[in-house]
N, C-alpha and C. Protein backbone atom coordinates (compact mmCIF):
# COMPACT_ATOMS: atom_id res chain seq x y z
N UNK A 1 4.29 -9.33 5.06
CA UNK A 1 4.01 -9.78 3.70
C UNK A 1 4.88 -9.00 2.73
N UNK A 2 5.37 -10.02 1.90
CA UNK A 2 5.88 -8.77 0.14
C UNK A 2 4.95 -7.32 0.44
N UNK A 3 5.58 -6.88 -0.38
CA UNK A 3 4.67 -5.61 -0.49
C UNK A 3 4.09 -5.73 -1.80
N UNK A 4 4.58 -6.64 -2.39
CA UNK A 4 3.53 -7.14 -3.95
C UNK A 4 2.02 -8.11 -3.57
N UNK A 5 2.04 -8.77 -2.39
CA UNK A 5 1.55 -10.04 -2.03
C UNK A 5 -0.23 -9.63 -2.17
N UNK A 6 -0.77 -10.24 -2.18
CA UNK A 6 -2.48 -9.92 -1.77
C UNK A 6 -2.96 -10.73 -1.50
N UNK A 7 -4.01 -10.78 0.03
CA UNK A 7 -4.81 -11.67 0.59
C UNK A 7 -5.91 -11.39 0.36
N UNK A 8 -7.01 -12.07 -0.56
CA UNK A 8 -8.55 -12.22 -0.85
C UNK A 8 -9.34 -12.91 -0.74
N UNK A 9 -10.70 -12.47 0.32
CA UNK A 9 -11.70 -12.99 0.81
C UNK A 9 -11.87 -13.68 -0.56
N UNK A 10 -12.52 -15.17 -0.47
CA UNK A 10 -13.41 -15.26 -1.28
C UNK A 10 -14.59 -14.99 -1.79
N UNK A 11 -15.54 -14.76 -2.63
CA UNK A 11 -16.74 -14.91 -1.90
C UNK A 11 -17.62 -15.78 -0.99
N UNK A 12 -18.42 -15.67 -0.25
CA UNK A 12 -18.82 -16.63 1.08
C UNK A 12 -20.44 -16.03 1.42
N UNK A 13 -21.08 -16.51 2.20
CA UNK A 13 -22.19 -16.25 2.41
C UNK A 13 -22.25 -16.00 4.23
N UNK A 14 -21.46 -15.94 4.50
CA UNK A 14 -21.04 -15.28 5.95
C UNK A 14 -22.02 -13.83 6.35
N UNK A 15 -22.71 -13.78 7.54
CA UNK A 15 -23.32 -12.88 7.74
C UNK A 15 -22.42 -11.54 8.30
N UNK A 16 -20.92 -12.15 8.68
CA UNK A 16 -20.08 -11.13 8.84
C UNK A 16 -18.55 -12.03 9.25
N UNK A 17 -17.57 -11.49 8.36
CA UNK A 17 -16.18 -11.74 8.97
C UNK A 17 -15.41 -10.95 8.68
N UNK A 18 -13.52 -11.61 8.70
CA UNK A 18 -12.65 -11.07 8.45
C UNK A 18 -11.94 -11.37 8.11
N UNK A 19 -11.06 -10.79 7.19
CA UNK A 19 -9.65 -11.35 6.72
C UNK A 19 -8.72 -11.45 7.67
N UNK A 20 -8.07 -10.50 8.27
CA UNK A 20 -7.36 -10.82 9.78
C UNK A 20 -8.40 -10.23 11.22
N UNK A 21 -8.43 -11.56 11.91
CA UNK A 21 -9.48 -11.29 13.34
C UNK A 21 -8.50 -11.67 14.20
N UNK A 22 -7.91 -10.10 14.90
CA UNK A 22 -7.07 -10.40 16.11
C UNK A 22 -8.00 -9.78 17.41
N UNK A 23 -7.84 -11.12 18.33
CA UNK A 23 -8.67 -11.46 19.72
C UNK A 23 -7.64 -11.93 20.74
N UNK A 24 -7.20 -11.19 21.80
CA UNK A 24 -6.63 -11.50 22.89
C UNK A 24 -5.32 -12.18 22.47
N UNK A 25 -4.79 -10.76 21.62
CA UNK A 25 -2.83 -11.43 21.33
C UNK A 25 -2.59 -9.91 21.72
N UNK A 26 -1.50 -10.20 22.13
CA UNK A 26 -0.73 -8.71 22.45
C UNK A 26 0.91 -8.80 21.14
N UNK A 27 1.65 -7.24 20.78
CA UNK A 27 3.00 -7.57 20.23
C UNK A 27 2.52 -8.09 18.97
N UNK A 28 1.86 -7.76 17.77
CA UNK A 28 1.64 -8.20 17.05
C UNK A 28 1.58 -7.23 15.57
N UNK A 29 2.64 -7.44 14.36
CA UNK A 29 2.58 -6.21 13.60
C UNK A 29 1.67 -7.08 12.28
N UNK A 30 0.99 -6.47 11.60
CA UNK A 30 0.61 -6.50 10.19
C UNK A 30 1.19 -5.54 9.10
N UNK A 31 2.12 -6.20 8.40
CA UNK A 31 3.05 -5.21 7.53
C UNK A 31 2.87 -6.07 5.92
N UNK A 32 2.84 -4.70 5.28
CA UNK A 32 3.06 -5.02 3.61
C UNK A 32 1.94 -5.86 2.96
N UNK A 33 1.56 -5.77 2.02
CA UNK A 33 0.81 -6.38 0.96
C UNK A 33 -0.18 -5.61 1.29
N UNK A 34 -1.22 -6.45 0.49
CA UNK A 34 -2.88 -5.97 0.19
C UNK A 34 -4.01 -7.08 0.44
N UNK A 35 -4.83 -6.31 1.42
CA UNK A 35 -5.71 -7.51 1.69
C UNK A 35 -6.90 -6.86 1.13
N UNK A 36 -7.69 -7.59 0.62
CA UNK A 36 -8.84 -7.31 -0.16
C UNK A 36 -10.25 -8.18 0.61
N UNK A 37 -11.43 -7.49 0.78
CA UNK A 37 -12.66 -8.37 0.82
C UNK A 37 -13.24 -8.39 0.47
N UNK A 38 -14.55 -9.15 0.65
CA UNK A 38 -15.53 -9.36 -0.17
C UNK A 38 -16.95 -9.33 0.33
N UNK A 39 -17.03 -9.50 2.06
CA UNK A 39 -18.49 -9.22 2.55
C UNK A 39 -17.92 -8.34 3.83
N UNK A 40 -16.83 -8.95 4.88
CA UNK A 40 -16.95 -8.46 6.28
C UNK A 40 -15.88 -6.88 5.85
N UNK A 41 -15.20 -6.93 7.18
CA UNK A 41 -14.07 -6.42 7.61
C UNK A 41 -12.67 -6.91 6.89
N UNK A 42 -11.55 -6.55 6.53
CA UNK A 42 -10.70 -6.27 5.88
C UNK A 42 -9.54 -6.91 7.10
N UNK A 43 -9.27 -5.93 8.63
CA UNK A 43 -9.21 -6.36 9.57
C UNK A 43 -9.27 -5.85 10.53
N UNK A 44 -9.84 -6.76 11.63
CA UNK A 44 -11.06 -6.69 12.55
C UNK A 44 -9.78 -7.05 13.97
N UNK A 45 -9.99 -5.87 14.67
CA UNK A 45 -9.16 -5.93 16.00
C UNK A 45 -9.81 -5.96 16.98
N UNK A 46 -9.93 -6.81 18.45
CA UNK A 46 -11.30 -7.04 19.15
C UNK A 46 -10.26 -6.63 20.59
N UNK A 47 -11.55 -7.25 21.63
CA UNK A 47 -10.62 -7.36 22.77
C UNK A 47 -9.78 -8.20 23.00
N UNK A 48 -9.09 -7.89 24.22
CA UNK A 48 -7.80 -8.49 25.11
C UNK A 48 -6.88 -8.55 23.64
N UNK A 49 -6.44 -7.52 22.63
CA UNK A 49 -5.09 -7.27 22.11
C UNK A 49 -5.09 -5.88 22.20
N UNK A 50 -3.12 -5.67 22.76
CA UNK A 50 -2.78 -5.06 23.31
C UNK A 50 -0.92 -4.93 22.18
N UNK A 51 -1.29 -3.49 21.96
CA UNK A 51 0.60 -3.41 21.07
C UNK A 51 0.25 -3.99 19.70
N UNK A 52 -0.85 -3.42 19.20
CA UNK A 52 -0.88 -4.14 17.81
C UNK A 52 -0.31 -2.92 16.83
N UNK A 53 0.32 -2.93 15.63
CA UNK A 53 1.16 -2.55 14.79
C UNK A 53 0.32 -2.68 13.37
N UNK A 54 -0.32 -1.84 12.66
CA UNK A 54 -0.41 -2.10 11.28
C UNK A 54 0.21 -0.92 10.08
N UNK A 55 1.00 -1.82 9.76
CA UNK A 55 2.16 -0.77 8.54
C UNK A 55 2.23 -1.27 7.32
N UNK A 56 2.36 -0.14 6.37
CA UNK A 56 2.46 -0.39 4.97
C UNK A 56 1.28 -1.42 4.14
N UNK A 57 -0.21 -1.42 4.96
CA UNK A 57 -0.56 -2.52 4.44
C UNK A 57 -1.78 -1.59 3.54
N UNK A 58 -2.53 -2.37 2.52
CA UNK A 58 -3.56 -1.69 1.90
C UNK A 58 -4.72 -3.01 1.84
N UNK A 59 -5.64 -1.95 2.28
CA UNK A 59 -7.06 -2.38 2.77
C UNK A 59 -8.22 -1.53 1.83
N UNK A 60 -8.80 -2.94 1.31
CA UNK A 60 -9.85 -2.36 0.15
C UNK A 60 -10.36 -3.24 0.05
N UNK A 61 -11.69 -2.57 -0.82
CA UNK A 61 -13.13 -3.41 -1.35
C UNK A 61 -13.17 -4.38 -0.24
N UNK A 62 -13.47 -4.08 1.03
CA UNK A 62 -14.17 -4.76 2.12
C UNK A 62 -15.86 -4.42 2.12
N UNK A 63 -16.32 -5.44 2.32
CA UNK A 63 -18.18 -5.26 2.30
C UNK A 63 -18.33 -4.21 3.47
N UNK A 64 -17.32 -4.18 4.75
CA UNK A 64 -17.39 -3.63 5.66
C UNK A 64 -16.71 -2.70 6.13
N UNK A 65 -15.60 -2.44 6.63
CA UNK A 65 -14.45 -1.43 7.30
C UNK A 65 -13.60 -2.23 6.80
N UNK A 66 -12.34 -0.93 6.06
CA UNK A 66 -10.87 -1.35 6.04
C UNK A 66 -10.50 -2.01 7.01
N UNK A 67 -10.50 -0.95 8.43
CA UNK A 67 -9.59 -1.28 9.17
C UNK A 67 -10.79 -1.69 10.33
N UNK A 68 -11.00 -2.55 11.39
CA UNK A 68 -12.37 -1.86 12.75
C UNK A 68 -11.55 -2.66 13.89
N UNK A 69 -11.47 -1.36 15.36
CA UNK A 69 -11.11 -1.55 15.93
C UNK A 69 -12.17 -1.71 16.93
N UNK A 70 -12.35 -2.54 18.13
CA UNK A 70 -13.23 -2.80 18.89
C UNK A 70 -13.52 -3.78 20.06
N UNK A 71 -13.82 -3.62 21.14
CA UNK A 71 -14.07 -4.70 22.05
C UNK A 71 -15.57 -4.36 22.32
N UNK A 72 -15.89 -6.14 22.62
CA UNK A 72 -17.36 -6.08 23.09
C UNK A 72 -17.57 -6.68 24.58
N UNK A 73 -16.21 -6.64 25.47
CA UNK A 73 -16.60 -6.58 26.95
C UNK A 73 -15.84 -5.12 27.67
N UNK A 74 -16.32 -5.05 29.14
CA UNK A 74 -15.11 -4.22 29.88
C UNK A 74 -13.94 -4.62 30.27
N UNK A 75 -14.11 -5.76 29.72
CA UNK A 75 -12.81 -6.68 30.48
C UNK A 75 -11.66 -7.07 29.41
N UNK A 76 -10.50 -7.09 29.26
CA UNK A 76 -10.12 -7.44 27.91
C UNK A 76 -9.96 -6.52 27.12
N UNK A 77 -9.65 -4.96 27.21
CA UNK A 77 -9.94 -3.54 26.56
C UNK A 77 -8.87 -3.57 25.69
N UNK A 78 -9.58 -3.48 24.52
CA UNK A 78 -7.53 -3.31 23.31
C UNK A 78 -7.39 -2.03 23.11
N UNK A 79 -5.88 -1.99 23.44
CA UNK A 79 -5.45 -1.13 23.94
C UNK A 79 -4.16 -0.73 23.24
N UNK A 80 -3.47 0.30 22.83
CA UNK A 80 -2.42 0.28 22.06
C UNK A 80 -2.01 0.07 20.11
N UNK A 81 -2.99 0.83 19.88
CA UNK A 81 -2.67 0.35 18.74
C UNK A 81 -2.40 1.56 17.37
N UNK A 82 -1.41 1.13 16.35
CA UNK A 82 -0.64 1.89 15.54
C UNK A 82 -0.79 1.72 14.00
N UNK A 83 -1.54 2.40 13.61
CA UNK A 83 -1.43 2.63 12.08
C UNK A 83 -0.73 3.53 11.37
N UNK A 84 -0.29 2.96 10.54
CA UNK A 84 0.27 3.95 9.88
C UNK A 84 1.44 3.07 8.70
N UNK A 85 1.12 4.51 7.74
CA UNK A 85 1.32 4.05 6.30
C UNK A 85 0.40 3.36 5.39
N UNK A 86 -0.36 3.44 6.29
CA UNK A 86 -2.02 2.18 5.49
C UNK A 86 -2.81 3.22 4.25
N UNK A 87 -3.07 2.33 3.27
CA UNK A 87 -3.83 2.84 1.72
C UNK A 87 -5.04 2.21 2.49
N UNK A 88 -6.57 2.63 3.08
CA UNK A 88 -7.59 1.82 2.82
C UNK A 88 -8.74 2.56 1.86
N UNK A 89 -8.73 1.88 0.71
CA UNK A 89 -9.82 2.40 -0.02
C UNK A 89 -10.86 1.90 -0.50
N UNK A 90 -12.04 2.68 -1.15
CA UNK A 90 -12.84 1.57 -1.42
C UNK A 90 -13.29 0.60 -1.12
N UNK A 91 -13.70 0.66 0.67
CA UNK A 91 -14.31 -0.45 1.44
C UNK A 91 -15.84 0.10 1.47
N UNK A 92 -16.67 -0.29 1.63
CA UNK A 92 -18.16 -0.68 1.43
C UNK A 92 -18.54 0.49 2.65
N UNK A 93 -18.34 0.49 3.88
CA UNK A 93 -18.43 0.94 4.84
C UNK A 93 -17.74 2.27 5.41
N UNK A 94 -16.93 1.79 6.23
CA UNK A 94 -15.47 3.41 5.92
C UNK A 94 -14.32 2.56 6.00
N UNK A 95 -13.21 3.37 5.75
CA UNK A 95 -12.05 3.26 5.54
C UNK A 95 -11.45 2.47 6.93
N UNK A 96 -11.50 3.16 8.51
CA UNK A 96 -11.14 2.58 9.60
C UNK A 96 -12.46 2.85 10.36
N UNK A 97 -12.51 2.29 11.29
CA UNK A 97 -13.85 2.69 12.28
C UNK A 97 -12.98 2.24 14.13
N UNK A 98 -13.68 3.16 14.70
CA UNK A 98 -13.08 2.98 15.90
C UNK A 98 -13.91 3.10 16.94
N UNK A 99 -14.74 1.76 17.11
CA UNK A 99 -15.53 1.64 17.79
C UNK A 99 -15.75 1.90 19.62
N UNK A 100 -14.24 0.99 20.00
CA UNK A 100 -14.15 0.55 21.49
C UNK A 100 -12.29 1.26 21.21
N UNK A 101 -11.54 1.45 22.09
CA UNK A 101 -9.89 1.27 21.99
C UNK A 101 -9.51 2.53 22.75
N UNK A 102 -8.32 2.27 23.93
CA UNK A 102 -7.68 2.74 24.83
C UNK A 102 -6.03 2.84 23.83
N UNK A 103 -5.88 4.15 23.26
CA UNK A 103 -5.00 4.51 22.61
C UNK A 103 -4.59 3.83 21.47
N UNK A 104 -4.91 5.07 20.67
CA UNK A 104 -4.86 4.91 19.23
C UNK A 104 -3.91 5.81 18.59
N UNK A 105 -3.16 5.45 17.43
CA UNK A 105 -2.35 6.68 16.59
C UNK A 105 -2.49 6.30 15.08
N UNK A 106 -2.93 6.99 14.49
CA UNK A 106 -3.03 6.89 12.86
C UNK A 106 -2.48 8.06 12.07
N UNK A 107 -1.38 7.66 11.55
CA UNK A 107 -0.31 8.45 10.53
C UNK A 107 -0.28 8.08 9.84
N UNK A 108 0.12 9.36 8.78
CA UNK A 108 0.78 9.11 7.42
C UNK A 108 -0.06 7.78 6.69
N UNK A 109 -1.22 8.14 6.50
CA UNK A 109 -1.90 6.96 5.53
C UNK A 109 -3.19 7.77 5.02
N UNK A 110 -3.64 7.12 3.75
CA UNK A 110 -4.54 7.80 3.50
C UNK A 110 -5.96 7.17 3.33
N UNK A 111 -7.26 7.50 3.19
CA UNK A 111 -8.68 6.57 3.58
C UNK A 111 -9.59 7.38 3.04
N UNK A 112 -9.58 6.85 1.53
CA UNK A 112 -10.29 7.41 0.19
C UNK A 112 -11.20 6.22 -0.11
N UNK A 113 -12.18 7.26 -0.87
CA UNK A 113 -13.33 6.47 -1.59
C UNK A 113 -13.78 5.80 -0.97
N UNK A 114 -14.48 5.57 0.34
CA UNK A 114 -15.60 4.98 0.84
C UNK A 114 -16.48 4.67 0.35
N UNK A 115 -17.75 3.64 0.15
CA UNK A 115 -18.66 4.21 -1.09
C UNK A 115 -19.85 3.16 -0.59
N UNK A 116 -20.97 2.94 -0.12
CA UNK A 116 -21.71 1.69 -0.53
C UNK A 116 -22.93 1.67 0.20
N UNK A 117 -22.42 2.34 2.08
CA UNK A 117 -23.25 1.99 2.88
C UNK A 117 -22.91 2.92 4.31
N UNK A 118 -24.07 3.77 4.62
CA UNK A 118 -23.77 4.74 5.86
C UNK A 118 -22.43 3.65 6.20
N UNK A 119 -21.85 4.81 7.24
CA UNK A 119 -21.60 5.89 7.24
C UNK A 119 -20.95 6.28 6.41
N UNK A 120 -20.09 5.58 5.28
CA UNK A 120 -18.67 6.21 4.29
C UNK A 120 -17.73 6.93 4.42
N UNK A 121 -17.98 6.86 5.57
CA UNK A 121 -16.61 7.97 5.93
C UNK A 121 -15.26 6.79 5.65
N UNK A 122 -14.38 8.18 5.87
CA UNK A 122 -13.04 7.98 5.90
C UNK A 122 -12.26 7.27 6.96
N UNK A 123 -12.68 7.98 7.91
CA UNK A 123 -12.29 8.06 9.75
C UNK A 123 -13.44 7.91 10.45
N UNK A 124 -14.13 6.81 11.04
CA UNK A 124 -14.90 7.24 11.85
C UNK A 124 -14.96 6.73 13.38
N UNK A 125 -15.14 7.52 14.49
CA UNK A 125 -15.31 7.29 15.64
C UNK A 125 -16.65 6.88 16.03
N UNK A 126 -17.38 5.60 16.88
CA UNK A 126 -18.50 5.62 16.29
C UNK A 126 -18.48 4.26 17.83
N UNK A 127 -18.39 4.68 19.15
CA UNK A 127 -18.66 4.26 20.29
C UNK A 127 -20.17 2.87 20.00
N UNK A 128 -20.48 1.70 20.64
CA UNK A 128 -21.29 0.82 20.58
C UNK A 128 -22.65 1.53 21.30
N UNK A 129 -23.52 0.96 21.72
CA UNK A 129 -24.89 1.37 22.44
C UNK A 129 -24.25 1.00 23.70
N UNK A 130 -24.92 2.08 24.63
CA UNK A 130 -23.88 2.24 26.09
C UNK A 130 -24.73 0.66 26.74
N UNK A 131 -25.88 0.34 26.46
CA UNK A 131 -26.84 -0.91 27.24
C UNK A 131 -25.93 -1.82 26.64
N UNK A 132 -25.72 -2.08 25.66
CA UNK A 132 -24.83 -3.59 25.15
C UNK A 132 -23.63 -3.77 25.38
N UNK A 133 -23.03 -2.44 25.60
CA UNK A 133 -21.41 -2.37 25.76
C UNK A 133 -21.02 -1.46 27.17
N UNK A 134 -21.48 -1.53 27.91
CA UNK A 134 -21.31 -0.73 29.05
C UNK A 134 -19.95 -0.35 29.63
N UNK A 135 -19.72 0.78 29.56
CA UNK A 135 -18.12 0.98 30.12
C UNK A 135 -17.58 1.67 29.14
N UNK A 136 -17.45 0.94 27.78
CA UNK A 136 -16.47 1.07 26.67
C UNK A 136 -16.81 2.45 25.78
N UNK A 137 -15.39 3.37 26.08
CA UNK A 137 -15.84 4.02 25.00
C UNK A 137 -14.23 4.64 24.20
N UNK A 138 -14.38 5.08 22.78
CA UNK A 138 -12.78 5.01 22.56
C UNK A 138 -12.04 6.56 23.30
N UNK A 139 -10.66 6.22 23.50
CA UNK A 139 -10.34 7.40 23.94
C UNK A 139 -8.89 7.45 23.35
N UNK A 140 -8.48 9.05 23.91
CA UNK A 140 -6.78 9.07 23.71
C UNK A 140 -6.07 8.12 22.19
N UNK A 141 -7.02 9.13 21.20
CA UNK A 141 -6.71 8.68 20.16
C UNK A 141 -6.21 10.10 19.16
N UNK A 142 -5.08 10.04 18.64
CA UNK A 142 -4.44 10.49 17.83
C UNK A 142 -4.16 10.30 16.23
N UNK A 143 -4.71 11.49 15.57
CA UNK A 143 -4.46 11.19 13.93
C UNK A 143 -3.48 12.40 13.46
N UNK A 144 -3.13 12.07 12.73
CA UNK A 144 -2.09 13.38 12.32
C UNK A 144 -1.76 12.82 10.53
N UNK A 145 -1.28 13.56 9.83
CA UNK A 145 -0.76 13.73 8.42
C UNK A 145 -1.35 12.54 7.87
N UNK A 146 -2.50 12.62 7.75
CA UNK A 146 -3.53 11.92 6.74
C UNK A 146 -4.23 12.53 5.88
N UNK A 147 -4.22 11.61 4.64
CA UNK A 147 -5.00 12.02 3.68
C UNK A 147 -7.10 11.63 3.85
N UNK A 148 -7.41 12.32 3.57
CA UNK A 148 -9.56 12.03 3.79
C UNK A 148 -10.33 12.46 2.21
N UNK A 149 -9.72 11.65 1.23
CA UNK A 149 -10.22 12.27 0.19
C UNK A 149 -11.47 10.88 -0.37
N UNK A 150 -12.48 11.81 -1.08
CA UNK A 150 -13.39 11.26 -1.90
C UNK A 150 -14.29 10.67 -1.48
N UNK A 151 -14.30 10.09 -0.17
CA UNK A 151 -15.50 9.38 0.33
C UNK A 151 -16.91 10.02 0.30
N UNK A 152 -17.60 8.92 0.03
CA UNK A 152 -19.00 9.60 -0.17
C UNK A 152 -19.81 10.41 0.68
N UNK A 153 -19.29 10.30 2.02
CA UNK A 153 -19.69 11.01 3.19
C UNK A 153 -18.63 12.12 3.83
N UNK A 154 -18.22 11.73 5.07
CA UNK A 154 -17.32 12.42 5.79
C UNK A 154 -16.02 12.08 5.56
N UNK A 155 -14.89 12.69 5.80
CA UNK A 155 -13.76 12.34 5.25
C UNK A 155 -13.33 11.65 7.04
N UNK A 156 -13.68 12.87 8.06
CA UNK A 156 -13.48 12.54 9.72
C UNK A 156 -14.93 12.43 10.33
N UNK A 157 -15.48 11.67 10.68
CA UNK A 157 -16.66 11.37 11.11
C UNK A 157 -16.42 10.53 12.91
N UNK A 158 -17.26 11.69 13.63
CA UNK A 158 -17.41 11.31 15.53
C UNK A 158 -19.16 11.24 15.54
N UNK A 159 -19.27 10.33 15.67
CA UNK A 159 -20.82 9.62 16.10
C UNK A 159 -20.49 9.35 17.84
N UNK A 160 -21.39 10.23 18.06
CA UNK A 160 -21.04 9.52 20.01
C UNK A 160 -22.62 9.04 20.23
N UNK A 161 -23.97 8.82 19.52
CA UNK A 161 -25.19 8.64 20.15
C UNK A 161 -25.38 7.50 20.63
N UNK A 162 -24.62 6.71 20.26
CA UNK A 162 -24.39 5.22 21.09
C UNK A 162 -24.08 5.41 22.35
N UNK A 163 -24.12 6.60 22.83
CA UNK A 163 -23.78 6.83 24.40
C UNK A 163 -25.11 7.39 25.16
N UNK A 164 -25.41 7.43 26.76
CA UNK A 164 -26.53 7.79 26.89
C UNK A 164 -26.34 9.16 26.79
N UNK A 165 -26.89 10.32 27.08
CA UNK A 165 -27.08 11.52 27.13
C UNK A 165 -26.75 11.77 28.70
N UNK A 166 -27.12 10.73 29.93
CA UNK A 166 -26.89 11.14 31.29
C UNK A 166 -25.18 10.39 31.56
N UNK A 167 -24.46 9.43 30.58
CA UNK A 167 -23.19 9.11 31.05
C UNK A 167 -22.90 10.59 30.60
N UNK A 168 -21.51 10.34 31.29
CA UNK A 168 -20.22 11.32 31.00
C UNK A 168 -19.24 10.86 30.49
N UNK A 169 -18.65 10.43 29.21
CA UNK A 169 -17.38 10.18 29.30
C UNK A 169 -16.60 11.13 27.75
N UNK A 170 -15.41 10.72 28.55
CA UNK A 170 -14.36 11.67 27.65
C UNK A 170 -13.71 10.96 26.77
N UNK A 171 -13.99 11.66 25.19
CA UNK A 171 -13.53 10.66 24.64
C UNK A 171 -12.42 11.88 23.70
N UNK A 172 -11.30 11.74 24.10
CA UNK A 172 -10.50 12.59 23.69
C UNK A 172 -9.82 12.33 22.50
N UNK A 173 -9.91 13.28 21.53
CA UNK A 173 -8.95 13.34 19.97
C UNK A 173 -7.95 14.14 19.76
N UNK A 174 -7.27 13.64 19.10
CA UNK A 174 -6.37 15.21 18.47
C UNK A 174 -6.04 15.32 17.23
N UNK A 175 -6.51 15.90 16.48
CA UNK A 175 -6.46 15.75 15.07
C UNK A 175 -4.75 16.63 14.50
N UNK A 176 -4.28 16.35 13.39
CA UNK A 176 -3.20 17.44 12.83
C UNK A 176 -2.85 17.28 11.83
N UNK A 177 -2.71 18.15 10.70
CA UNK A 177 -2.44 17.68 9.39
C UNK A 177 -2.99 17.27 8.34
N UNK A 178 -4.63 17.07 8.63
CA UNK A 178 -5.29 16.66 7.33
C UNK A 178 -5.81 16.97 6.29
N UNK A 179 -6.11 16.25 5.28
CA UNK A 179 -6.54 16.83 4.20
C UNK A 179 -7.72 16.09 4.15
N UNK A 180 -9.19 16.67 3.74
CA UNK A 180 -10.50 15.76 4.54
C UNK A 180 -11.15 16.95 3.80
N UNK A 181 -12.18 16.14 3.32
CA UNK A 181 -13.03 16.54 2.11
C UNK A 181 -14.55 17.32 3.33
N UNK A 182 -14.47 16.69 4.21
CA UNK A 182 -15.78 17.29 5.08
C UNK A 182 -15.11 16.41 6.51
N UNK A 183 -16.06 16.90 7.52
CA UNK A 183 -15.86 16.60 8.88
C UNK A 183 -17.27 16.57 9.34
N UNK A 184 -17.33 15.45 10.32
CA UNK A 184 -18.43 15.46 10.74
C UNK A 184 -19.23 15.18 12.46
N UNK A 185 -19.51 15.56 13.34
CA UNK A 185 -19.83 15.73 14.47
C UNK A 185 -21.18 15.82 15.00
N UNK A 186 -21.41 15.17 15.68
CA UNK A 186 -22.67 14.80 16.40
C UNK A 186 -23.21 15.64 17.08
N UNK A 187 -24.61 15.75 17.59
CA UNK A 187 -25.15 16.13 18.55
C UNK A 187 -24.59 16.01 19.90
N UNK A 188 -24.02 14.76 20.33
CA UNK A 188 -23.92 14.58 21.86
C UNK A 188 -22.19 14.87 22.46
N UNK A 189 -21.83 16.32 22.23
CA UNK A 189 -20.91 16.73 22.55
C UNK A 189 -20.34 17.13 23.97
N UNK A 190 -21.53 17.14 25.11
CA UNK A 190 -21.01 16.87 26.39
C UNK A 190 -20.74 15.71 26.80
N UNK A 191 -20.51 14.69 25.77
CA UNK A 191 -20.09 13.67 26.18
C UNK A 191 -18.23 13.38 25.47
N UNK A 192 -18.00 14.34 24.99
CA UNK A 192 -16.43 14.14 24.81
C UNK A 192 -15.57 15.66 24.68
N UNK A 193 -14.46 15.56 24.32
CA UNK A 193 -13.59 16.39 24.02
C UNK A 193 -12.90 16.10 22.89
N UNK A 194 -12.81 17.03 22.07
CA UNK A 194 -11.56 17.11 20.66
C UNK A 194 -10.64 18.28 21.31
N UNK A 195 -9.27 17.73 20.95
CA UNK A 195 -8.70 18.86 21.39
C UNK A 195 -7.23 18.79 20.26
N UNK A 196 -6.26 19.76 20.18
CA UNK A 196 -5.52 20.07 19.55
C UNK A 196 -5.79 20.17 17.78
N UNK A 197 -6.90 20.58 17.52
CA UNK A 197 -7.38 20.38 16.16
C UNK A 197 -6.81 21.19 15.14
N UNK A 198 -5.51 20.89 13.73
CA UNK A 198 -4.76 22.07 13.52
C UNK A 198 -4.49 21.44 12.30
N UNK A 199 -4.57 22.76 11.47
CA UNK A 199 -4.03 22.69 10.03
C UNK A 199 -5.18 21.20 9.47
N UNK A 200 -6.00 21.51 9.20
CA UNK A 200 -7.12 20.43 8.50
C UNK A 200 -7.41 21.21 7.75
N UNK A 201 -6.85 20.99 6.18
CA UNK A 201 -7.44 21.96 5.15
C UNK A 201 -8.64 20.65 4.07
N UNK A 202 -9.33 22.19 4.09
CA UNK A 202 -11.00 21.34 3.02
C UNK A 202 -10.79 21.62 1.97
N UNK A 203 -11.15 20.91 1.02
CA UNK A 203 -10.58 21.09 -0.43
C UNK A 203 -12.44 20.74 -1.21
């Protein structure tokens, strides 16, 4: 898109959508402009896509998540995916959410002013209920030189209780470079790993 351009939900009475809903495409970039919403998701990445690309784009006033990444089988796992350069602000919910996803990288973008409705974070990691989603949990995800300012909650927010307490799984991070108003971490920490966590200054 221009980088002047803007795509806006209308209003709708939808119990939940999205402005872009990518489902089982692989090789696929979202670049430039501004997409705006009005009840769901901003845009909503599911299973079976694989190599998805989102650059230079700005994501705001969504009822729901800027950005939400996620699958709801074991089969079909999205996998591969790249942010960076993204403004998401002022979405209802948080900024990105990263529900389900087999490698992630988020740079150089920033995910301010959250505001409306738990959780508000900025960043949040935030695995499904292990009975509904069995298998899935996010991993081998990377953030580095991001901005985490103003949100009403956490600027980095890891929710793992959607997991049981008797699984095991590893859900590995590496944080570097941020600037993040608060951080936030769960109770159920034998169920993952953070590792390389560096230079995150609190303001």
């Amino acid at each position: 898109m221009a980088g002047n351009a803007v795509i806006q939900a209308i209003p709708n009475n939808s119990d939940t959508y999205a402005v872009f809903n990518l489902s089982n495409v692989e090789n696929v970039v979202i670049a430039g402009g501004t997409i705006k919403g009005e009840w769901g998701h901003c845009i909503k990445i599911i299973e079976g896509c694989n190599n998805i690309k989102i650059d230079s784009v700005i994501t705001q006033d969504g009822w729901g998540d800027g950005i939400y990444l996620g699958s709801n089988m074991t089969i079909n796992y999205l996998k591969n995916v790249l942010v960076t350069n993204v403004i998401s602000t002022n979405n209802r919910r948080q900024g990105l959410s990263i529900v389900s996803c087999d490698g992630v990288i988020i740079r150089d973008s920033d995910f301010t002013n959250q505001n409306g409705t738990a959780p508000e974070s900025g960043i949040g990691i935030e695995p499904n209920h292990w009975e509904t989603h069995k298998g899935i949990a996010p991993k081998n995800i990377i953030i580095e030189n991001c901005l985490l300012s103003g949100n009403m909650e956490k600027g980095f927010m890891l929710r793992l209780n959607g997991l049981k307490r008797k699984v095991f799984i590893l859900v590995m991070v590496s944080l570097a470079n941020l600037l993040d108003n608060s951080m936030g971490l769960n109770h159920m920490f034998r169920t993952m790993m953070i590792f390389g966590i560096f230079n995150i200054f609190y303001y």
